[in-house]
Protein backbone atom coordinates (compact mmCIF):
# COMPACT_ATOMS: atom_id res chain seq x y z
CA UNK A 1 -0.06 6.58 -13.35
CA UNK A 2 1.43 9.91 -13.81
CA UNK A 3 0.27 12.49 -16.45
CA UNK A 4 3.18 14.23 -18.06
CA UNK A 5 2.24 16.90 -19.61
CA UNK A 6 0.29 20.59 -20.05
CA UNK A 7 -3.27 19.03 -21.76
CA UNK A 8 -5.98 21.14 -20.82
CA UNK A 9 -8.26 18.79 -19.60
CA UNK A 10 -8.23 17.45 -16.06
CA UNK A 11 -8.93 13.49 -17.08
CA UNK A 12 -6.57 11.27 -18.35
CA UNK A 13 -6.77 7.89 -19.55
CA UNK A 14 -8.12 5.28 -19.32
CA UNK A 15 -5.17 3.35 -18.49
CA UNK A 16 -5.23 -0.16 -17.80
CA UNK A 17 -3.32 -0.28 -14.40
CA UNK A 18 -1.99 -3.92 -13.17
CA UNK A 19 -2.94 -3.60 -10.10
CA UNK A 20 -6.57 -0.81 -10.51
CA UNK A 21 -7.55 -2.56 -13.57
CA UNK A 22 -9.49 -0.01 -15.86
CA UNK A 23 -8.22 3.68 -14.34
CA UNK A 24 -9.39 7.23 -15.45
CA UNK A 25 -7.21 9.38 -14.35
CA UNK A 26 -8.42 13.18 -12.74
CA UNK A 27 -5.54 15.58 -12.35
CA UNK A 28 -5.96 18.68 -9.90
CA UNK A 29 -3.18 20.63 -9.77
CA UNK A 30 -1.10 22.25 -12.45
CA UNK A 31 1.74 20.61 -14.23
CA UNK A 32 4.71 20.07 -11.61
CA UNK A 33 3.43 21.76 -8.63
CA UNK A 34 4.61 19.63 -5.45
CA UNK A 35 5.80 19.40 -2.18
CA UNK A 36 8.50 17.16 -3.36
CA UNK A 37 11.35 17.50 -6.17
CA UNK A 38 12.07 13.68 -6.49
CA UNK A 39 15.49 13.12 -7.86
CA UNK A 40 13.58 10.28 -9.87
CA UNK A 41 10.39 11.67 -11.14
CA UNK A 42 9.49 10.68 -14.57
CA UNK A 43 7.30 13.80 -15.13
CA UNK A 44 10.83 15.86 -14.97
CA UNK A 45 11.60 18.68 -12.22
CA UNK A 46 9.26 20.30 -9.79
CA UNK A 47 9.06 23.81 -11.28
CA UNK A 48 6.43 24.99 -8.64
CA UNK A 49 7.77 23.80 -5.71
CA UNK A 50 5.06 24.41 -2.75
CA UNK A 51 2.78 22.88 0.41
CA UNK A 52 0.30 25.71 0.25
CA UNK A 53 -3.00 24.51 -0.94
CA UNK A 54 -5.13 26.17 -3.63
CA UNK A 55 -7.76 25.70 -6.29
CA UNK A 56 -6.14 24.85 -10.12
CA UNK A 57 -9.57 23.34 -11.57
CA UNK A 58 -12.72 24.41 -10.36
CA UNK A 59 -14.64 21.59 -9.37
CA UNK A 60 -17.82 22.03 -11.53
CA UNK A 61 -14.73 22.01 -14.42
CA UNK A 62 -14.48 18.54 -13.03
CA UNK A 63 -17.78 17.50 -13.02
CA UNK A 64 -18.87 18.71 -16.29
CA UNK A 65 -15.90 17.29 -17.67
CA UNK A 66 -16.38 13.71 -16.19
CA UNK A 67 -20.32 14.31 -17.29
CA UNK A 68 -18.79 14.34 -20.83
CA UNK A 69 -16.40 11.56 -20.51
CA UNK A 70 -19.21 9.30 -19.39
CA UNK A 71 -21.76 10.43 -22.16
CA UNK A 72 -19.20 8.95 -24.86
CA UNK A 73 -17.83 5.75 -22.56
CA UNK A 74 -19.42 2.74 -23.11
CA UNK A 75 -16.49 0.54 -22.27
CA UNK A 76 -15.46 -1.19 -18.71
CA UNK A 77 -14.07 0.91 -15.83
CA UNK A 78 -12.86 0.44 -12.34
CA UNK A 79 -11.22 3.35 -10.88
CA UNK A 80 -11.05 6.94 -10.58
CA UNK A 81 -7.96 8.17 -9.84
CA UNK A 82 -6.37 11.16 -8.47
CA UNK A 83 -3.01 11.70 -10.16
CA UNK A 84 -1.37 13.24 -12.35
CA UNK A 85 1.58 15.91 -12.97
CA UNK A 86 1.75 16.72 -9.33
CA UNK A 87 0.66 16.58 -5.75
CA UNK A 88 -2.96 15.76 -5.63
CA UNK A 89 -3.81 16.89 -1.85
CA UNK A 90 -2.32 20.34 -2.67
CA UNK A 91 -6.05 20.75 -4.53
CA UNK A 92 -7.77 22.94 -2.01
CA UNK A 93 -11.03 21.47 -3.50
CA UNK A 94 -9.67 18.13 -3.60
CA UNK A 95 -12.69 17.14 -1.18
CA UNK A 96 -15.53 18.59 -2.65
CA UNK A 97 -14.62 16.99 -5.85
CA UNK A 98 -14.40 13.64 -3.89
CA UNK A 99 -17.90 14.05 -2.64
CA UNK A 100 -19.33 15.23 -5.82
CA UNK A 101 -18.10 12.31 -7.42
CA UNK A 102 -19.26 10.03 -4.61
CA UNK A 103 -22.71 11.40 -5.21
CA UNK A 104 -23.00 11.54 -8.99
CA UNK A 105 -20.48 8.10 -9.86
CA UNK A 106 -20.82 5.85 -6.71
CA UNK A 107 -20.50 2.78 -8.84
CA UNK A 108 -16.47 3.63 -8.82
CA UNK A 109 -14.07 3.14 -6.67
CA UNK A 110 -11.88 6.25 -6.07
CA UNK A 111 -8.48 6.36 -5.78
CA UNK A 112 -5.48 8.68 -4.58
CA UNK A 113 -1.70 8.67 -5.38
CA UNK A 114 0.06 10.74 -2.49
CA UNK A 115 3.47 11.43 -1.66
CA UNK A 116 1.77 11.66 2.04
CA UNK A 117 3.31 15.22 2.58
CA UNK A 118 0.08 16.76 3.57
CA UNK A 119 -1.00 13.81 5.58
CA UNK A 120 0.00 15.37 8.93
CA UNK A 121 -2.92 18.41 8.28
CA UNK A 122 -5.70 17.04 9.60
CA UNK A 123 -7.97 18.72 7.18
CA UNK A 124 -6.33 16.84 4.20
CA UNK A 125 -7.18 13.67 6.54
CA UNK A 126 -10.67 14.56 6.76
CA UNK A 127 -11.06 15.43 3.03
CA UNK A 128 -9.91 11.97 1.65
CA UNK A 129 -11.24 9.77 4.14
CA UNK A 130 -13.82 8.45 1.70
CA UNK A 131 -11.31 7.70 -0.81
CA UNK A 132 -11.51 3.82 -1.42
CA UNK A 133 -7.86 3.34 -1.75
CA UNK A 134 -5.18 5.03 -0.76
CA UNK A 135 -1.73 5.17 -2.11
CA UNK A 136 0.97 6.92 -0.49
CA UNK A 137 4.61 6.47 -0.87
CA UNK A 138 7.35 6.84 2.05
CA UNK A 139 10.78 6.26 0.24
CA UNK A 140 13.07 6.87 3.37
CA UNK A 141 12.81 6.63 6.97
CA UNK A 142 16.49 8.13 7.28
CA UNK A 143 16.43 11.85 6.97
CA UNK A 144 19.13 12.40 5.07
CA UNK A 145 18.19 9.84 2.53
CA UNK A 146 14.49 11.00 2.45
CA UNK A 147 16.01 14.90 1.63
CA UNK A 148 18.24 13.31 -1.22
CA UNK A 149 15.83 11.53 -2.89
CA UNK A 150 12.49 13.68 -2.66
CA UNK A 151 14.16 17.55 -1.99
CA UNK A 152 11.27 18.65 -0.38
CA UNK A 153 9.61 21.79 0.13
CA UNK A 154 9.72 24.27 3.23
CA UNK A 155 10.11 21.84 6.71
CA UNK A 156 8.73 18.51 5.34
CA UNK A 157 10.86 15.89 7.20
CA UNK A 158 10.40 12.09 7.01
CA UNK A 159 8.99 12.00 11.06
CA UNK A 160 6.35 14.21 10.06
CA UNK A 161 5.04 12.42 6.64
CA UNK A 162 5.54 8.94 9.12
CA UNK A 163 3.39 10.54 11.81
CA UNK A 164 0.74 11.59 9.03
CA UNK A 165 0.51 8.33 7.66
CA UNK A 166 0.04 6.45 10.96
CA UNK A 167 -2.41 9.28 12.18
CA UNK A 168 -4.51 8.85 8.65
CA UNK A 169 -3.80 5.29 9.35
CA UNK A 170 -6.20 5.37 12.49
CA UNK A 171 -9.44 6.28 11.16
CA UNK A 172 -9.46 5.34 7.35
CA UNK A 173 -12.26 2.57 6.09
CA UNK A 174 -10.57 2.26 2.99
CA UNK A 175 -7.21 0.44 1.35
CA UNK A 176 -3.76 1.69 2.35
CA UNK A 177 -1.30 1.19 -0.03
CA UNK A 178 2.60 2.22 1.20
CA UNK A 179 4.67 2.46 -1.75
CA UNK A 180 8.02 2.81 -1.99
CA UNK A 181 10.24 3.91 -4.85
CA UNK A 182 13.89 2.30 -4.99
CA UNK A 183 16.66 4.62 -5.75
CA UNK A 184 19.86 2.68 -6.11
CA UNK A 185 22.97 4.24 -3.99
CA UNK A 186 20.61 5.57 -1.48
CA UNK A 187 17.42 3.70 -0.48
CA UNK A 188 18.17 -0.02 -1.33
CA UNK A 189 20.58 -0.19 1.65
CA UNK A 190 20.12 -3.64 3.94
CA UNK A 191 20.10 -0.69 7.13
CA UNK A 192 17.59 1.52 5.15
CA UNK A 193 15.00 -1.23 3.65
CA UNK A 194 15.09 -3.14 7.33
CA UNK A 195 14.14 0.57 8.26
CA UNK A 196 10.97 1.00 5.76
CA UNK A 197 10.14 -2.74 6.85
CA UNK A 198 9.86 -1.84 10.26
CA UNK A 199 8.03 1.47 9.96
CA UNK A 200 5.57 -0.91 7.49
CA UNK A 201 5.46 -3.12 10.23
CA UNK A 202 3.41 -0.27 12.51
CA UNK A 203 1.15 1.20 10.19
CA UNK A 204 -0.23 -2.57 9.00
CA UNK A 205 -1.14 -0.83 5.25
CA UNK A 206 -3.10 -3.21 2.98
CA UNK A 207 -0.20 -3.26 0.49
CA UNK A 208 3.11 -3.00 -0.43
CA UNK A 209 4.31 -1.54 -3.76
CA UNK A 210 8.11 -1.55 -4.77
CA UNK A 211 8.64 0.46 -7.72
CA UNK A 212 12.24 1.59 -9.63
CA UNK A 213 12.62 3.84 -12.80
CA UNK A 214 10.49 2.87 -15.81
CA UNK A 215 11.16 5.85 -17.76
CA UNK A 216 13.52 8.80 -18.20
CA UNK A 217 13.52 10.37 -14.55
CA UNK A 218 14.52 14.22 -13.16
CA UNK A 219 18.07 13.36 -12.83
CA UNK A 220 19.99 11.14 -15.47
CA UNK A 221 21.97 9.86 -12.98
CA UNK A 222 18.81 7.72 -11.60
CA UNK A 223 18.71 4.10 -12.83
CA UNK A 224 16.55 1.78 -12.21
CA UNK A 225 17.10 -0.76 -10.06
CA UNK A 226 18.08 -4.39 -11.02
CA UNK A 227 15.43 -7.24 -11.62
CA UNK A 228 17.54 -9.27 -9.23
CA UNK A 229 17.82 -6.64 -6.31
CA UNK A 230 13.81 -6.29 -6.66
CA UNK A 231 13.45 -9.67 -6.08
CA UNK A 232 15.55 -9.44 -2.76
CA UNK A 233 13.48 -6.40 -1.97
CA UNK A 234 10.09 -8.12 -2.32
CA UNK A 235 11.36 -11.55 -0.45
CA UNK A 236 12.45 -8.40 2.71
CA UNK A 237 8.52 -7.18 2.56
CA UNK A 238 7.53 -11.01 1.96
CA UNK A 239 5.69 -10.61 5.34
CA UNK A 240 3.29 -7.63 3.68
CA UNK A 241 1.16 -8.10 0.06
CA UNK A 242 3.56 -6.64 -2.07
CA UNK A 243 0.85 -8.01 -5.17
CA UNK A 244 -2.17 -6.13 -4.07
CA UNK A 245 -5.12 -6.29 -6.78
CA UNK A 246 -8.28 -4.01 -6.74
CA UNK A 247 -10.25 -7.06 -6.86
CA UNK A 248 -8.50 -8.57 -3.63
């Protein structure tokens, strides 16, 4: 559930989300500052391109603002999420605002959307570990592949955003959700999709989600990926739950 745009307030939503149900989204970081320039981002380029860590919205901003959101809701809600127009985990506060939340709205189940780039800090680890559910996207094993498609920042390399995922893996209670973005011409290869299956295969996550282009994406030479050639996808991850529901 991305937020594209420069609104000044740090919640979004709600959004009714297939698989969350009823999701309010909280957005950390400034518009389009990420570890990652994804070829097919539907929130446009990555203009502050970045893995150092550092405080956008004060977390009391957070808190008073959900404090207002919640004085004027009277409707249904599942989730709180962590999204938005960037890299969540690159919010240096990202875990005090997790356990403020926890202590003031424990009757939610939090979320976080990742592109797993910080996951081999172990501090980041630490921070999210009481995050219900977890998802965090790997869209290549191949390294080539994983530098066309996400252009990341500084030394990020697919080994090292595998090795953080199976090291978060380890010690998280909560619901790991791999997702995995298909970029036709480079990902949906039968050699590159055996080699997500297989990585999948070790880190066990809770859930499989296979997305493709939904809207207008960084680079207009991104399509989305055929109804047909999903299908085939889903039946090669038919061993994982590639339907995952917050309720399950």
């Amino acid at each position: 559930m991305p937020r594209c745009g420069n609104e000044t307030s740090c919640l979004f939503g709600p959004v009714h989300s297939r698989r969350l149900g009823q999701s309010l989204g909280i957005d950390l970081i400034k518009f389009k500052t990420c570890t990652f320039n994804c070829v097919f981002c539907e929130c446009g380029p990555t203009t502050a391109l970045q893995t150092q860590r550092g405080i956008f919205v004060p977390a009391s901003a957070v808190m008073q603002e959900l404090e207002s959101f919640f004085a004027g809701f009277n409707s249904a809600l599942d989730v709180l999420t962590f999204s938005g127009g960037g890299e969540p985990t690159l919010a240096a506060n990202l875990g005090e605002v997790i356990k403020e939340i926890k202590k003031k709205y424990s009757q939610y189940k939090l979320c976080l959307l990742t592109n797993s780039t910080l996951l081999p800090d172990p501090q980041v680890r630490a921070e999210i570990l009481p995050v219900d559910i977890t998802i965090a996207s790997l869209n290549a094993v191949s390294e080539d592949i994983f530098t066309k498609i996400n252009r990341p920042a500084n030394d990020i390399t697919s080994a090292k955003v595998q090795n953080g995922l199976l090291e978060f893996k380890q010690n998280y209670p909560g619901k790991l959700l791999l997702e995995i973005f298909i970029v036709p011409g480079l990902n949906d290869t039968a050699e590159e999709l055996v080699n997500l299956r297989d990585f999948a295969r070790v880190l066990k996550p809770n859930g499989i989600q296979l997305n493709s282009l939904d809207r207008p994406s960084a680079e207009s030479w991104v399509k989305p990926a055929t109804p047909e050639k999903m299908l085939e996808i889903k039946k090669l991850f038919a061993e994982f739950n590639t339907d995952y529901y917050l309720a399950k």
